[in-house]
Protein backbone atom coordinates (compact mmCIF):
# COMPACT_ATOMS: atom_id res chain seq x y z
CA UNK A 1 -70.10 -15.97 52.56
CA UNK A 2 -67.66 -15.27 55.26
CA UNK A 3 -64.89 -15.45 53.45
CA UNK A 4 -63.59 -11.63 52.78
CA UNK A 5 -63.33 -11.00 49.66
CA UNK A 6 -59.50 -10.50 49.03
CA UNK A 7 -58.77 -13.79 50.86
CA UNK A 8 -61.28 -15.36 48.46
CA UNK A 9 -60.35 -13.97 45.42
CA UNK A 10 -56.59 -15.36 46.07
CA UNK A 11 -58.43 -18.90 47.38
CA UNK A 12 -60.41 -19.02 43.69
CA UNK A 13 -56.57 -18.04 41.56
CA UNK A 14 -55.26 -20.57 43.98
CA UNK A 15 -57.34 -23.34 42.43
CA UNK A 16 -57.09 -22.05 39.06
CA UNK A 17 -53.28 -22.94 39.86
CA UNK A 18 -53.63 -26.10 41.44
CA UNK A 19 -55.09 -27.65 38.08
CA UNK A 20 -52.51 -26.97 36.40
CA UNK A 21 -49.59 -29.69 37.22
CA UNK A 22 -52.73 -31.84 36.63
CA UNK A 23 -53.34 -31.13 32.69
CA UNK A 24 -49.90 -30.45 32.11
CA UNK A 25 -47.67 -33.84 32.31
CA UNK A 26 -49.62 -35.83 30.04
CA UNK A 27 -49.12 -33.81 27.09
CA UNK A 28 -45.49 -32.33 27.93
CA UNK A 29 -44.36 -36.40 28.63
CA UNK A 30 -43.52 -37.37 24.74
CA UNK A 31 -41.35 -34.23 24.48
CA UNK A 32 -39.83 -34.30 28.20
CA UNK A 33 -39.28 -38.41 27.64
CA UNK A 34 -37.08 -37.26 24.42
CA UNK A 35 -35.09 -34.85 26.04
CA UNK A 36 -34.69 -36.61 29.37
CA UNK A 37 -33.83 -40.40 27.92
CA UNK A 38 -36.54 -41.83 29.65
CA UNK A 39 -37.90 -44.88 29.92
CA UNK A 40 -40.84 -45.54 28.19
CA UNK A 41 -42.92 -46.66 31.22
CA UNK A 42 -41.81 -43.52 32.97
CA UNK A 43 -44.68 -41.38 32.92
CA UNK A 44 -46.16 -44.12 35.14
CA UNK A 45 -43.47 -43.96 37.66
CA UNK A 46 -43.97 -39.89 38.04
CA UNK A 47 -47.69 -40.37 38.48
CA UNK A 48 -46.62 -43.11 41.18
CA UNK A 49 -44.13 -40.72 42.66
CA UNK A 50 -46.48 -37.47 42.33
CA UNK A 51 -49.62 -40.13 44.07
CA UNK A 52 -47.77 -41.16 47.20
CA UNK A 53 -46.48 -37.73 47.61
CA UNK A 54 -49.81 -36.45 47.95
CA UNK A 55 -51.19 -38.96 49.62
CA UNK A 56 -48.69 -39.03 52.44
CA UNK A 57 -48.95 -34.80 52.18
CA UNK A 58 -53.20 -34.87 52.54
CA UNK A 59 -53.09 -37.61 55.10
CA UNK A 60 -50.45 -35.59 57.17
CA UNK A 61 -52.04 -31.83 56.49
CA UNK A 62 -54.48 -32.33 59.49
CA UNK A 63 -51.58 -32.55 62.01
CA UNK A 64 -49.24 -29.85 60.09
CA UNK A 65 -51.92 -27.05 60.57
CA UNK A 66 -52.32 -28.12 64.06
CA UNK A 67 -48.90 -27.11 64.65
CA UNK A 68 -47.49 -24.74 61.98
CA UNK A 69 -51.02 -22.78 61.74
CA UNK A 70 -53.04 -22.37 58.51
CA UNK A 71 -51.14 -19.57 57.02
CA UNK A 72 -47.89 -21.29 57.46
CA UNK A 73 -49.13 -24.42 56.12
CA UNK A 74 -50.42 -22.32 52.90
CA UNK A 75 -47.33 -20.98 52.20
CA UNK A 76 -45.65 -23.96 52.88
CA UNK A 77 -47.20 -26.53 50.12
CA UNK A 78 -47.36 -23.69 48.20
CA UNK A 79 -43.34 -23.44 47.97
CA UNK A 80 -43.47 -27.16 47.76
CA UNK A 81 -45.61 -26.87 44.33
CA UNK A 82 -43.44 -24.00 43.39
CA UNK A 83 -40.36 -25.76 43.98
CA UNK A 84 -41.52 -28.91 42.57
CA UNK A 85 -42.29 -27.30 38.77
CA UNK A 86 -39.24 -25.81 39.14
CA UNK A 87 -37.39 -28.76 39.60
CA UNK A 88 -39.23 -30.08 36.44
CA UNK A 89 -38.12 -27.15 34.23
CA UNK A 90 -34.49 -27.08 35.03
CA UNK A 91 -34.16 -31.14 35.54
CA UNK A 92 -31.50 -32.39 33.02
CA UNK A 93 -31.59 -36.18 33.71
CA UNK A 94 -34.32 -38.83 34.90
CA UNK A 95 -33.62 -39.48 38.54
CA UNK A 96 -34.48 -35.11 39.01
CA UNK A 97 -37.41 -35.35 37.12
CA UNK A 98 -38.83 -37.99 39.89
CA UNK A 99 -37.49 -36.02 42.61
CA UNK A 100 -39.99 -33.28 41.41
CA UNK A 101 -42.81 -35.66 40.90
CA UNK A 102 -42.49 -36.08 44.43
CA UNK A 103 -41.73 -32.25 46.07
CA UNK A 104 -44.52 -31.02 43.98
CA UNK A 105 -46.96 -34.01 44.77
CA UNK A 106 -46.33 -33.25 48.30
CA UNK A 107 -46.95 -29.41 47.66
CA UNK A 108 -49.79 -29.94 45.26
CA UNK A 109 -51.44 -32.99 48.36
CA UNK A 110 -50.81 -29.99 51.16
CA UNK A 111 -52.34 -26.94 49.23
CA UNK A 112 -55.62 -29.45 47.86
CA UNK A 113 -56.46 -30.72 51.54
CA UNK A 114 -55.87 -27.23 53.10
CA UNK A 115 -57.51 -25.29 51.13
CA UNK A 116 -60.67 -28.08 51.19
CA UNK A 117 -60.41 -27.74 54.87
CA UNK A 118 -60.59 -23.91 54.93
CA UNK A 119 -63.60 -23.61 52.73
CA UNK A 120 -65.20 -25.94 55.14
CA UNK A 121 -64.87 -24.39 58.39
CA UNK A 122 -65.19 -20.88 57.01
CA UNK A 123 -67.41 -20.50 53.44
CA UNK A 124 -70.54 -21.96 52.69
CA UNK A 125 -71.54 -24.51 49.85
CA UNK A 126 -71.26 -21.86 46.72
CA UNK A 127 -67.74 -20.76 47.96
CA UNK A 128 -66.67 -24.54 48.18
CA UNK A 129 -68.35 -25.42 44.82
CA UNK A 130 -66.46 -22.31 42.87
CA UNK A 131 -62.94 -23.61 44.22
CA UNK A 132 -64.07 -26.78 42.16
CA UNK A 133 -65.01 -25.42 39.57
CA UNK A 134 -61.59 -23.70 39.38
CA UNK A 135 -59.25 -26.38 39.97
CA UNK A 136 -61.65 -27.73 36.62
CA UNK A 137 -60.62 -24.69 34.91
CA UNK A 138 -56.83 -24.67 35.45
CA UNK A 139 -56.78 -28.46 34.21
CA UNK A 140 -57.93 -27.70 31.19
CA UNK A 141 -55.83 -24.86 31.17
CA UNK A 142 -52.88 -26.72 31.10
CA UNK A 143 -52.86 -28.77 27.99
CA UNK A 144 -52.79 -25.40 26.36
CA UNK A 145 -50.13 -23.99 28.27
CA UNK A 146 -47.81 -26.72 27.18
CA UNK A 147 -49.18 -26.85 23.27
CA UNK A 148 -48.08 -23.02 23.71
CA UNK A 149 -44.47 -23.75 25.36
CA UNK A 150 -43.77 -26.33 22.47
CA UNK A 151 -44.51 -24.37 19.62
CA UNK A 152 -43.11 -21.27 20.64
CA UNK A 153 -39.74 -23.05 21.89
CA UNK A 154 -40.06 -26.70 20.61
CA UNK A 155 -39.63 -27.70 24.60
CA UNK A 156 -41.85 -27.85 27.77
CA UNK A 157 -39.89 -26.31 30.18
CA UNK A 158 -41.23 -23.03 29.75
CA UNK A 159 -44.63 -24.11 30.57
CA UNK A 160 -43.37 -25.48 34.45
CA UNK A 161 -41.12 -22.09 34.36
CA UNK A 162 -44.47 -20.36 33.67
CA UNK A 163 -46.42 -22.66 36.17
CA UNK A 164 -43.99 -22.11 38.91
CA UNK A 165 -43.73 -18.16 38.36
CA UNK A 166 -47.66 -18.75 39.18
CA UNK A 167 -47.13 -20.24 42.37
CA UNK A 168 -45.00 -17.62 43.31
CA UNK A 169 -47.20 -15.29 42.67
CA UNK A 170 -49.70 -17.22 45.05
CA UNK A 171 -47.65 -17.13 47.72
CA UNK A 172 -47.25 -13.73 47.44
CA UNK A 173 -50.67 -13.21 47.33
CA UNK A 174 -51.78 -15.60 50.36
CA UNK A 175 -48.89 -13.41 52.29
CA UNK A 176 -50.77 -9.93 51.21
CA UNK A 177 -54.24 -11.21 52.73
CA UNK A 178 -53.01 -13.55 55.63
CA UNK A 179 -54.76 -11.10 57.88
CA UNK A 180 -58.34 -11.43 56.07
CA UNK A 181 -57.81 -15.45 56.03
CA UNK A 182 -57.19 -15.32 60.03
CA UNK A 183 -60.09 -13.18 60.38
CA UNK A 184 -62.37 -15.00 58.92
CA UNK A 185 -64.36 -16.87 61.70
CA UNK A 186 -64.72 -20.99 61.62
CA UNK A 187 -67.73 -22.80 61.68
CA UNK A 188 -68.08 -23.70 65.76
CA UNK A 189 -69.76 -27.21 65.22
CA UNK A 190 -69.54 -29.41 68.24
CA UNK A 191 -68.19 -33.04 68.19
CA UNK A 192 -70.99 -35.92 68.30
CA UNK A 193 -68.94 -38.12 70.33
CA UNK A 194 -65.81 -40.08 69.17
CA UNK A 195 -66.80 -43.37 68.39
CA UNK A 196 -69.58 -41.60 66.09
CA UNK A 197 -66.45 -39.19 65.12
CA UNK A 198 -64.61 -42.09 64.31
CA UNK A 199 -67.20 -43.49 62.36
CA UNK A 200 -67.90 -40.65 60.02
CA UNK A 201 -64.50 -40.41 59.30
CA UNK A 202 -64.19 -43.98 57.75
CA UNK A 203 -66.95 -43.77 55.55
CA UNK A 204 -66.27 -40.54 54.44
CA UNK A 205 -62.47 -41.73 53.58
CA UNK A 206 -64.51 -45.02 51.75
CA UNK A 207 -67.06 -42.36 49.97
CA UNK A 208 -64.19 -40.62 48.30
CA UNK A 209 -62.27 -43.59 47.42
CA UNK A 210 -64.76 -44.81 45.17
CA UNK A 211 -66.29 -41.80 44.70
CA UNK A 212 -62.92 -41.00 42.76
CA UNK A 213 -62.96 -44.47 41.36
CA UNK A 214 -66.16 -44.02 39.63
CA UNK A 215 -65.79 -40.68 38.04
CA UNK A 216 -62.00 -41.44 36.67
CA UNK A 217 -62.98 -44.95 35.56
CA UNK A 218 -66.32 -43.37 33.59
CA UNK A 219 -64.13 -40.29 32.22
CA UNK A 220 -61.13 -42.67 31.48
CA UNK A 221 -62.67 -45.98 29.69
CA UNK A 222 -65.63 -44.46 28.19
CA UNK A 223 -64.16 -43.90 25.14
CA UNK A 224 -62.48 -47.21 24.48
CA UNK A 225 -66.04 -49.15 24.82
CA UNK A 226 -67.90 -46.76 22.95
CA UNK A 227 -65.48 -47.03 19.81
CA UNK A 228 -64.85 -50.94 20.65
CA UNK A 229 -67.93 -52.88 21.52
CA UNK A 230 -70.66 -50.33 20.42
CA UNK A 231 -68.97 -49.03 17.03
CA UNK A 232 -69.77 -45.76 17.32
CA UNK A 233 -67.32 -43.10 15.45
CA UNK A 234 -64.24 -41.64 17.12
CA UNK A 235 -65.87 -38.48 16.58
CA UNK A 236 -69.13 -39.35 18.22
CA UNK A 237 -67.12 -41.39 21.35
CA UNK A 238 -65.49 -38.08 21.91
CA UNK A 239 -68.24 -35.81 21.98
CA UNK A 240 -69.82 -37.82 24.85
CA UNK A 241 -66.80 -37.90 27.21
CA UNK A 242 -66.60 -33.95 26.50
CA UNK A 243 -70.12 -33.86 27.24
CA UNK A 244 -69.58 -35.76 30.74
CA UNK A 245 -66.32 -33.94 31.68
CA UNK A 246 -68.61 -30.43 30.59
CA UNK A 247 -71.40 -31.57 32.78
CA UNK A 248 -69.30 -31.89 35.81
CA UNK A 249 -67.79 -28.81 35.48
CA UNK A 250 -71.18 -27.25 34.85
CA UNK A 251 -72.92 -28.80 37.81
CA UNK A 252 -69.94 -26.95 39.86
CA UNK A 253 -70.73 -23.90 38.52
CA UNK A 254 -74.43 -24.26 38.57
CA UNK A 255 -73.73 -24.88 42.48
CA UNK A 256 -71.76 -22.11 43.10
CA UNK A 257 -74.14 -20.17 41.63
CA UNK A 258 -77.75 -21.57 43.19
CA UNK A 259 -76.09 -23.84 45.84
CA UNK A 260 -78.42 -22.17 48.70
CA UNK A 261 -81.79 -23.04 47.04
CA UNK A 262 -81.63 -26.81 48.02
CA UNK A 263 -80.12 -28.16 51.39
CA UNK A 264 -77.24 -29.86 50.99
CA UNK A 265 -77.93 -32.97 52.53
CA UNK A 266 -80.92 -33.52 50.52
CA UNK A 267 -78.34 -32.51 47.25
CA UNK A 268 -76.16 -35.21 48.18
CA UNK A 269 -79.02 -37.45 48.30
CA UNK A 270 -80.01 -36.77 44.67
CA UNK A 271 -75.77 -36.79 43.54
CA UNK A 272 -75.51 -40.23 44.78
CA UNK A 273 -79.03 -41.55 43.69
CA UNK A 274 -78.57 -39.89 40.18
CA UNK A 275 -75.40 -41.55 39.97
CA UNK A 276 -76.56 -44.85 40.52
CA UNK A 277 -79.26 -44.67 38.34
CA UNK A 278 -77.08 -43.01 35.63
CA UNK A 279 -74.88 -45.68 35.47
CA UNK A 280 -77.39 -48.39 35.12
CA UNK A 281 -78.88 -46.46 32.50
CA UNK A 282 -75.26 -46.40 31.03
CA UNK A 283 -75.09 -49.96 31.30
CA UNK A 284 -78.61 -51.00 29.79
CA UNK A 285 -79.52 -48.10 27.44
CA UNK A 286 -78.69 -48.43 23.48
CA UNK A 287 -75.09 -47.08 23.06
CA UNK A 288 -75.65 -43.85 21.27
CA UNK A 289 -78.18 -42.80 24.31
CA UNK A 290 -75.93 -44.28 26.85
CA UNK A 291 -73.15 -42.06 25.29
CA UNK A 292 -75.20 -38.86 24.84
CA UNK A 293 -77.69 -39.10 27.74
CA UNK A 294 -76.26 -41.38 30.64
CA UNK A 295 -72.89 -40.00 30.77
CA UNK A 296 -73.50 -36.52 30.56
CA UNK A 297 -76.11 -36.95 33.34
CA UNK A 298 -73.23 -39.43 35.08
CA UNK A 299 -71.02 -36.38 35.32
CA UNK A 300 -73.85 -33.82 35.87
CA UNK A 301 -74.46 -36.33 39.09
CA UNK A 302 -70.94 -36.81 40.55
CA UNK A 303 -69.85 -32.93 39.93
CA UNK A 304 -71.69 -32.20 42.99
CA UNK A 305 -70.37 -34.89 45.37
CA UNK A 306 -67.21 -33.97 46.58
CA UNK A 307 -68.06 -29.90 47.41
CA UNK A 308 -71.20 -31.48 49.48
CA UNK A 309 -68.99 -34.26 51.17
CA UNK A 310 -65.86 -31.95 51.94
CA UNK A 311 -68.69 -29.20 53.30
CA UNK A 312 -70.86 -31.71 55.55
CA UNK A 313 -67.85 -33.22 57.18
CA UNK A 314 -66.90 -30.34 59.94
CA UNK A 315 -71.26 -30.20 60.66
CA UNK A 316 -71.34 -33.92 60.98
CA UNK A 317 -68.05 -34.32 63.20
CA UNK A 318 -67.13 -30.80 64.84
CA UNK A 319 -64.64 -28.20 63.52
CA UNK A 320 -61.98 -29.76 65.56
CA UNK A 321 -62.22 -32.77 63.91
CA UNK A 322 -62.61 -31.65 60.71
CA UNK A 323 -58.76 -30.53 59.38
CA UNK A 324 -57.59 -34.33 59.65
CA UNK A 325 -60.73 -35.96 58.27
CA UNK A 326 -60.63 -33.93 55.06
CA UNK A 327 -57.18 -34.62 54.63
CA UNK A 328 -57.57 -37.99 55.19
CA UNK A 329 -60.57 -38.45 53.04
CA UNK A 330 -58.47 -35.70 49.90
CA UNK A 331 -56.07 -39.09 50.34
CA UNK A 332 -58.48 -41.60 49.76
CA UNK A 333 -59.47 -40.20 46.59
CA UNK A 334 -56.17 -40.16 45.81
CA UNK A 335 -55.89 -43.52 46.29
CA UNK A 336 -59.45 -44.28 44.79
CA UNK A 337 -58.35 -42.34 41.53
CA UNK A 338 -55.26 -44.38 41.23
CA UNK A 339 -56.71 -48.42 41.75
CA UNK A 340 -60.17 -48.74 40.90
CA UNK A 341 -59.91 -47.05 37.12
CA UNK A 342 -56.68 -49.44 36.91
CA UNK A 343 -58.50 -52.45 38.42
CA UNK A 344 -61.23 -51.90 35.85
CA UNK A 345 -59.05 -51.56 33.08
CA UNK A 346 -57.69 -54.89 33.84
CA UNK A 347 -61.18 -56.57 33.92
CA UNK A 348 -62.00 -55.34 30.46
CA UNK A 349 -58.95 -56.17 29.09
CA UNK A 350 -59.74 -59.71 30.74
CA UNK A 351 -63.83 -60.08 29.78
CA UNK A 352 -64.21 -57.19 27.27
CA UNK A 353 -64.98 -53.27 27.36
CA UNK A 354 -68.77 -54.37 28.02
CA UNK A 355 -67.69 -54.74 31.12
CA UNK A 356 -67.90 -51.31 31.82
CA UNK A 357 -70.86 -50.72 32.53
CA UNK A 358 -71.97 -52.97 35.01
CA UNK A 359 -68.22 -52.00 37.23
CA UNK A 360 -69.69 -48.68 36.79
CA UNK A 361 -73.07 -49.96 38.56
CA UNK A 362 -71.03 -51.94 40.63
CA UNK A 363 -69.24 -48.70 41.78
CA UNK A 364 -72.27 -46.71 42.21
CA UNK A 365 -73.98 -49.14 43.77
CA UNK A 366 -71.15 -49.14 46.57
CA UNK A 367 -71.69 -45.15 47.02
CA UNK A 368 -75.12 -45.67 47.91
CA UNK A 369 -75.04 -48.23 50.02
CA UNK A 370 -71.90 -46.63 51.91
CA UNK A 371 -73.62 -43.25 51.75
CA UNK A 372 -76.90 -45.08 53.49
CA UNK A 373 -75.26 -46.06 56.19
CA UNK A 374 -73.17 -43.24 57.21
CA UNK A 375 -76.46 -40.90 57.07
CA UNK A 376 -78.95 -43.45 58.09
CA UNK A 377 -77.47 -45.47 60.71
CA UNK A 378 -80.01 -46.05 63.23
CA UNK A 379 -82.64 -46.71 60.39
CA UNK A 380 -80.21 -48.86 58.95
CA UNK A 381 -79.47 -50.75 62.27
CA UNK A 382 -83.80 -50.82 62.84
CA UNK A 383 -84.08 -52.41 59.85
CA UNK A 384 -81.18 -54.83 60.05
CA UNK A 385 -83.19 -56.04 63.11
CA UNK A 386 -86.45 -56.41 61.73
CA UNK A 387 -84.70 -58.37 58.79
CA UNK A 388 -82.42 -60.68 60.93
CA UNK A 389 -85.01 -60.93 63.66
């Protein structure tokens, strides 16, 4: 790993951090919507707010760190987040609480691409799979942080003052070891040409978008078509989607930990080929095996993708290259996350929860084709000839 230690240490807390807006609103929102007089739609207007912010902040990070520098941009989202949670914990009517959807969506968008982009061009796969596996660990680190704050003050504002003391502290911290960040050497990967550059860039921006898609809308809707259509128990609905959110956490770790022993590109193969064929076995197995065995393997599948797309990116296009592609493809998600899970919704609503499964094949169906033909185009284009011929 060329990452110094110190540097990485602060890169791995950072992440820890960075979950935790992300676990935190959901359960503080019946408590802040009390105190606040809000409406009762408005948790969906922060999201919206907290979305664009960071999609406009990834999409932009590229160009920021070509001017301000890396370090600068670091500390820069990371007042944003700070400032952001603050906002949240001292707000005392509605129109402040959106303003800090916003500043820390743009803080929380800035510190997510940049750090991405660092791990890139200067770990290796095991480095970039821990930082995943920490932003995992924060998330579910917030829920608690908040269940704490409201019993031991009947209000969540302590929990954002608690979360925004943290990314203080981060700051702090990426001040102390700017020198072993700027140290660190960057991969040197040339550029393959620009219309190739180009290329790569768009599908990797269409890979995350529904790469996102598919492991929100499998998290998110599980549940309801498990308890609906197949009539298994509450209890038994529950275990599996703990089961899939477990396995893609685990498959994080498990590639931090033995990342080296399989190349990656031949790892992404088998995260986007054991997707698809997890989700058909989702859609066509009996439901208590779809629930126990098809989802869990679903998320042991995805948990992979997104450490293994971020870290192929700068080897495919060229380091220089690299900063604004894996901003703009950290937006795409973003944008993935936020319409296909919603788009789904509405077609169950519309046809059923059965539905599920095959916009789950659908979805993973999509990934392999897209992932074909950015790593296989000239077989691709050989045997669109031979076809069409």
């Amino acid at each position: 790993m060329r990452v110094r230690r110190r540097a990485a240490a602060i890169a791995f807390i950072g992440l820890v951090f960075l979950g935790l807006p992300a676990g935190m609103l959901g359960i503080a929102w019946p408590s802040m919507r009390a105190s606040l007089d809000a409406p009762f739609a408005g948790l969906g207007l922060l999201v919206a707010g907290m979305t664009v912010a960071q999609f406009a902040a990834s999409a932009a990070s590229g160009l920021v760190r070509e001017r301000l520098g890396t370090i600068a941009l670091l500390l820069l989202s990371v007042a944003a987040a700070c400032g952001g949670l603050g906002l949240f914990a001292i707000a005392s009517g509605w129109s402040a609480t959106i303003l800090a959807s916003a500043v820390l969506g743009c803080g929380v968008g800035l510190l997510d691409a940049t750090v991405n982009t660092e791990a890139a061009l200067r770990g290796d796969i095991r480095f970039m799979s821990g930082l995943h596996a920490a932003w995992a660990i924060g998330a579910s680190l917030g829920p608690p942080l908040v269940g704490a704050a409201l019993v031991a003050s009947d209000s969540w504002r302590p929990a954002y003052v608690v979360a925004a003391a943290a990314f203080a502290l981060l700051g702090l911290g990426i001040y102390a070891v700017r020198s072993d960040l700027s140290a660190a050497p960057e991969l040197e990967a040339e550029a393959p040409g620009a219309s190739r550059v180009g290329r790569t860039v768009v599908l990797g921006c269409a890979l995350m978008f529904v790469y996102v898609g598919l492991e929100l809308g499998g998290g998110s809707w599980s549940y309801a078509r498990f308890t609906t259509d197949a009539s298994l128990t509450e209890a038994f609905a529950g275990l599996a989607v703990f089961l899939y959110w477990s396995a893609l956490a685990a498959g994080r770790v498990a590639l931090a930990v033995l990342g080296e022993r399989i190349a990656p590109a031949r790892l992404f193969d088998l995260s986007v080929f054991g997707a698809l064929g997890s989700t058909l076995g989702f859609s066509l197995l009996p439901s208590p095996i779809a629930a126990l065995v098809a989802l869990p393997c679903l998320g042991a599948a995805l948990s992979v993708f997104v450490p293994l797309l971020l870290y192929l990116t700068p080897r495919r296009i060229g380091s220089a290259a690299a900063p604004r592609a894996i901003g703009y493809q950290v937006a795409a998600g973003m944008i993935g996350g936020a319409f296909l899970p919603a788009a789904v919704g509405v077609l169950m609503q519309s046809f059923g929860v059965g539905i599920l499964g095959p916009c789950l094949v659908t979805m993973a169906a999509v990934l392999t084709g897209l992932h074909l033909v950015s790593t296989r185009p000239v077989a691709a284009r050989g045997y669109a000839r031979q076809v069409f011929r």
